[in-house]
C-alpha atoms as a PDB file:
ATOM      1  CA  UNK A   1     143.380-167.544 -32.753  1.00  0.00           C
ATOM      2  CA  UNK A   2     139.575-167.471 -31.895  1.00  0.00           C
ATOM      3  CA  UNK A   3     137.227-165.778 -33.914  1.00  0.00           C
ATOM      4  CA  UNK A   4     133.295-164.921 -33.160  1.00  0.00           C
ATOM      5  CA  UNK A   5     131.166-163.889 -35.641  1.00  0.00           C
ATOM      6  CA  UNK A   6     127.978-162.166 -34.643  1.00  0.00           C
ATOM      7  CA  UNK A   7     125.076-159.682 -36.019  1.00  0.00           C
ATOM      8  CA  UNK A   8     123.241-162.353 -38.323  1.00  0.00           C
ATOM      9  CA  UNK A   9     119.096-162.118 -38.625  1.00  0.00           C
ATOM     10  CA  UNK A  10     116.254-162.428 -40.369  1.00  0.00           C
ATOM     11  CA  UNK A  11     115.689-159.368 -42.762  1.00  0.00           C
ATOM     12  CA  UNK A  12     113.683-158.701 -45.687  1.00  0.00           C
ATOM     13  CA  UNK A  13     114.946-157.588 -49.287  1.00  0.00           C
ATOM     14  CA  UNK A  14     116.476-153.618 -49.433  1.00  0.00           C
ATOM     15  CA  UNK A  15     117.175-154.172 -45.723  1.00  0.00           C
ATOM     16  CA  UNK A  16     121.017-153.568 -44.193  1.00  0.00           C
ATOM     17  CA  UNK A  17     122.827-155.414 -41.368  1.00  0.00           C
ATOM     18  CA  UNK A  18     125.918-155.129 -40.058  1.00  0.00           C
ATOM     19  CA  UNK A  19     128.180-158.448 -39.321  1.00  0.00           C
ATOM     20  CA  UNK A  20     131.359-158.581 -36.613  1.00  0.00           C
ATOM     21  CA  UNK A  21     133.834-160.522 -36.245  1.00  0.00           C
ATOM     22  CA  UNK A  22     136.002-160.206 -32.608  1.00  0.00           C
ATOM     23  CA  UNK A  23     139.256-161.850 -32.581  1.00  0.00           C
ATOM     24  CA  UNK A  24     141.695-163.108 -29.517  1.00  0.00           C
ATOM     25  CA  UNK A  25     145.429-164.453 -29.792  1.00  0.00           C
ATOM     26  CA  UNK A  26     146.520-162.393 -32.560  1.00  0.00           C
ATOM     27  CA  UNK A  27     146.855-159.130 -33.701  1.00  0.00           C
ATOM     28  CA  UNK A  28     144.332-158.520 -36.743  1.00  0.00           C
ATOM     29  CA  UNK A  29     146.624-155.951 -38.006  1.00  0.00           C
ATOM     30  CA  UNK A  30     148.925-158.603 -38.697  1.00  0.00           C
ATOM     31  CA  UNK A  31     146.821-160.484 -40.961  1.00  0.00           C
ATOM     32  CA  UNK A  32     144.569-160.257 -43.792  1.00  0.00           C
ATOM     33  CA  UNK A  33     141.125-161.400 -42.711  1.00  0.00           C
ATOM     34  CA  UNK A  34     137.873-162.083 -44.624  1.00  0.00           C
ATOM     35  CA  UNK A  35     134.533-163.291 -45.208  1.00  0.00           C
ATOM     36  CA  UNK A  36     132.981-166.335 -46.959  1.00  0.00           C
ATOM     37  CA  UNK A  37     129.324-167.531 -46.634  1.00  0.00           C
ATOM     38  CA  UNK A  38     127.651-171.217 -47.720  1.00  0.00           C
ATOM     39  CA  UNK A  39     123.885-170.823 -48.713  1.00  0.00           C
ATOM     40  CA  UNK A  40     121.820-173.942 -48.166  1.00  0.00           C
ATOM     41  CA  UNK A  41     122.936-176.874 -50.336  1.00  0.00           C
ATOM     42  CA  UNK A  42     125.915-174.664 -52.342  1.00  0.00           C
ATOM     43  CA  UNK A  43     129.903-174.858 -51.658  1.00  0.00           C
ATOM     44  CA  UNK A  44     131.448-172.415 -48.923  1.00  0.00           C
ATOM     45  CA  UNK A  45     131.856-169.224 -51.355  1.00  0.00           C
ATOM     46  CA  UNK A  46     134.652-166.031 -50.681  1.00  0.00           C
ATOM     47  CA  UNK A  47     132.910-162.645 -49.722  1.00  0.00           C
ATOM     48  CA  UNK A  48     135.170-160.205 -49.132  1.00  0.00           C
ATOM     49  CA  UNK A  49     138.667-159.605 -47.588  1.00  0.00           C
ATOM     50  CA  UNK A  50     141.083-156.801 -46.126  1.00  0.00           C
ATOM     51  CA  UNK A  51     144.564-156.935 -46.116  1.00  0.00           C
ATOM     52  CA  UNK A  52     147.149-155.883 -43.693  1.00  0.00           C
ATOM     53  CA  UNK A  53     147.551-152.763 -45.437  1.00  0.00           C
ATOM     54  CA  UNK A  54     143.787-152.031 -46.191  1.00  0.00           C
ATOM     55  CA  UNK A  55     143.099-152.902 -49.739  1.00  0.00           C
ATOM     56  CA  UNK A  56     139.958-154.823 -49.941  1.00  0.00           C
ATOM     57  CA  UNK A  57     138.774-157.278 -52.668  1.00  0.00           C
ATOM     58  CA  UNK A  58     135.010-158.503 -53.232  1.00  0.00           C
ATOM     59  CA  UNK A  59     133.069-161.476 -54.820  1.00  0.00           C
ATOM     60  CA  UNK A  60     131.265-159.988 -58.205  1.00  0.00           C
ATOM     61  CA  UNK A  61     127.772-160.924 -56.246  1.00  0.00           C
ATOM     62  CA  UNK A  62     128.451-158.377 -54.060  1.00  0.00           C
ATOM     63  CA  UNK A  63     130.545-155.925 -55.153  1.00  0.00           C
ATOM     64  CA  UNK A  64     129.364-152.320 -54.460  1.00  0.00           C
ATOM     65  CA  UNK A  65     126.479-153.332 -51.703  1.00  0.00           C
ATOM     66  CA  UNK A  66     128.993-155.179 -49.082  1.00  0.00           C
ATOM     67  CA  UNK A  67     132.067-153.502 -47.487  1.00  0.00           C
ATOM     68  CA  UNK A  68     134.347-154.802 -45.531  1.00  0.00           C
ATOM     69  CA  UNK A  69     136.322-153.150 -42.899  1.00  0.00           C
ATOM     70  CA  UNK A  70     138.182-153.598 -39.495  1.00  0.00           C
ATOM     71  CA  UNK A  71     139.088-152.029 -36.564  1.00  0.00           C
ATOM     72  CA  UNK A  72     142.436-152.976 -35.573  1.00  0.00           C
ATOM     73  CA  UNK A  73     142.710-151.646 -32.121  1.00  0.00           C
ATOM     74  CA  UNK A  74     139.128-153.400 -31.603  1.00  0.00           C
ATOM     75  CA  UNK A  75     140.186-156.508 -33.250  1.00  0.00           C
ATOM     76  CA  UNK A  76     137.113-156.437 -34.910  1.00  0.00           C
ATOM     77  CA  UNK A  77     136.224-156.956 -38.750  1.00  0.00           C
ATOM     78  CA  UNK A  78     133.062-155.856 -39.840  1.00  0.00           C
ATOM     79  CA  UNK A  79     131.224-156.358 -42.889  1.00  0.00           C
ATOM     80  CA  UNK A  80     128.321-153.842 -44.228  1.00  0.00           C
ATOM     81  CA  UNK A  81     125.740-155.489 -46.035  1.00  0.00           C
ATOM     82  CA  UNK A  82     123.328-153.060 -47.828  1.00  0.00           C
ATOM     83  CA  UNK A  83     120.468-153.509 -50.200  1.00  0.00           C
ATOM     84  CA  UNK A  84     120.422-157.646 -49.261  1.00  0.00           C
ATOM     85  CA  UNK A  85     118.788-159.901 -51.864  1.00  0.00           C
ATOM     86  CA  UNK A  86     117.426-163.154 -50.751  1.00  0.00           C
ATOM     87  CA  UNK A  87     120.239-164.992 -52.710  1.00  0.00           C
ATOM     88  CA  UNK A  88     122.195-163.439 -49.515  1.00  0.00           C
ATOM     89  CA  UNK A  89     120.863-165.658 -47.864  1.00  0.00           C
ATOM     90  CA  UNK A  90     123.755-167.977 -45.854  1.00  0.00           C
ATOM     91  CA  UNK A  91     125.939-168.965 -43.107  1.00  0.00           C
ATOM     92  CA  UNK A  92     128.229-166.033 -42.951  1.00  0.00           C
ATOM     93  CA  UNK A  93     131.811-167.041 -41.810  1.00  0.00           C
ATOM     94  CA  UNK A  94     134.880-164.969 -41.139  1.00  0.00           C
ATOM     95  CA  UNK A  95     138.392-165.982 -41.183  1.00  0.00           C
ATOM     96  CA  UNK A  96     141.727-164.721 -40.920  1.00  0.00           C
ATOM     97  CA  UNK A  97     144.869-165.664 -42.921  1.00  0.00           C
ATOM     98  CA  UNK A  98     148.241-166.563 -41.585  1.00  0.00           C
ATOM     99  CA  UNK A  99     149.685-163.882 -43.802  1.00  0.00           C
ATOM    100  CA  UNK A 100     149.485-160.039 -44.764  1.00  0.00           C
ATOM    101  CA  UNK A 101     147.691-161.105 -47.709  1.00  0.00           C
ATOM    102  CA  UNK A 102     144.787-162.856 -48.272  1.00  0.00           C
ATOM    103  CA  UNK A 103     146.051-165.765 -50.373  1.00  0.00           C
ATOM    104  CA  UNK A 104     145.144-169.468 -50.541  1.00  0.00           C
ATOM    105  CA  UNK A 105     143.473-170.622 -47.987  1.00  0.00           C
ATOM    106  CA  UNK A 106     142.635-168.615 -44.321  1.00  0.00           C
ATOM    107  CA  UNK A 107     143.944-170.546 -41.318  1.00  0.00           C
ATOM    108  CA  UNK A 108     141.428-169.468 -38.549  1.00  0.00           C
ATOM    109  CA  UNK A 109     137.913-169.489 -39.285  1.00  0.00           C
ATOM    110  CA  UNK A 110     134.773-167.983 -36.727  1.00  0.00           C
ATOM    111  CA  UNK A 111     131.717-170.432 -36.448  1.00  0.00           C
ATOM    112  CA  UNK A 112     129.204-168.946 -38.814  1.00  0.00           C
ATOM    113  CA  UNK A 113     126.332-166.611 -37.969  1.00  0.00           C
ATOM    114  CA  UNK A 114     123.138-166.823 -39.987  1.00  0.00           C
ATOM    115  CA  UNK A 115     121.890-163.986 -42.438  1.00  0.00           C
ATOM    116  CA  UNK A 116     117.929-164.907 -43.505  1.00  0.00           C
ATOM    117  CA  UNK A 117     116.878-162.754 -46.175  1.00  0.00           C
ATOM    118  CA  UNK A 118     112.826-163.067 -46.942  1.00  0.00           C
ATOM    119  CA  UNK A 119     111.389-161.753 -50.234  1.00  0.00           C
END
């Protein structure tokens, strides 16, 4: 499975960008698929994730300004980022789990595109 993650950028505070994620070699519908991030200096940290099925599940941090979503006939996750706070700043990742659910550990990850938030 390859995944590319694009739409990272330099924004300032209150701004909103939009990050994709295009997969190849495997259906996205039949896997849960998600999004971590690693700020400068700090552990690789969970975002966000969809299951197979749709139900979503965020990180407290950003929990009614992100959403997550995917097209499956696109093979494409997305994730919405709204009102961004420099703290957003990171290497934004996405990943896909073996499984319907997103548990443990994803198997595939995207190389990371950059989200630069200024004050």
């Amino acid at each position: 499975v390859q995944l590319q993650a694009f739409g990272g950028g330099l924004v300032q505070a209150g701004d909103s960008l939009r990050l994709s994620c295009a997969a190849s070699g495997r259906t996205f519908g039949n896997s849960a698929t998600g999004w971590f991030r690693q700020a400068p200096g700090k552990e690789r940290e969970f975002v966000a994730a969809i299951n197979y099925s749709g139900s979503t599940n965020y990180a407290d941090p950003v929990k009614d300004r992100f959403t997550i979503s995917r097209v499956n006939a696109k093979n494409t996750l997305y994730l919405q980022m709204n009102s961004l706070k420099p703290e957003d700043t990171a290497l934004y990742y996405c990943a896909a789990w073996a499984g319907l659910y997103y548990s443990g550990s994803p198997r595939w990850w995207g190389q990371g595109t950059l989200v630069t938030v200024s004050s």
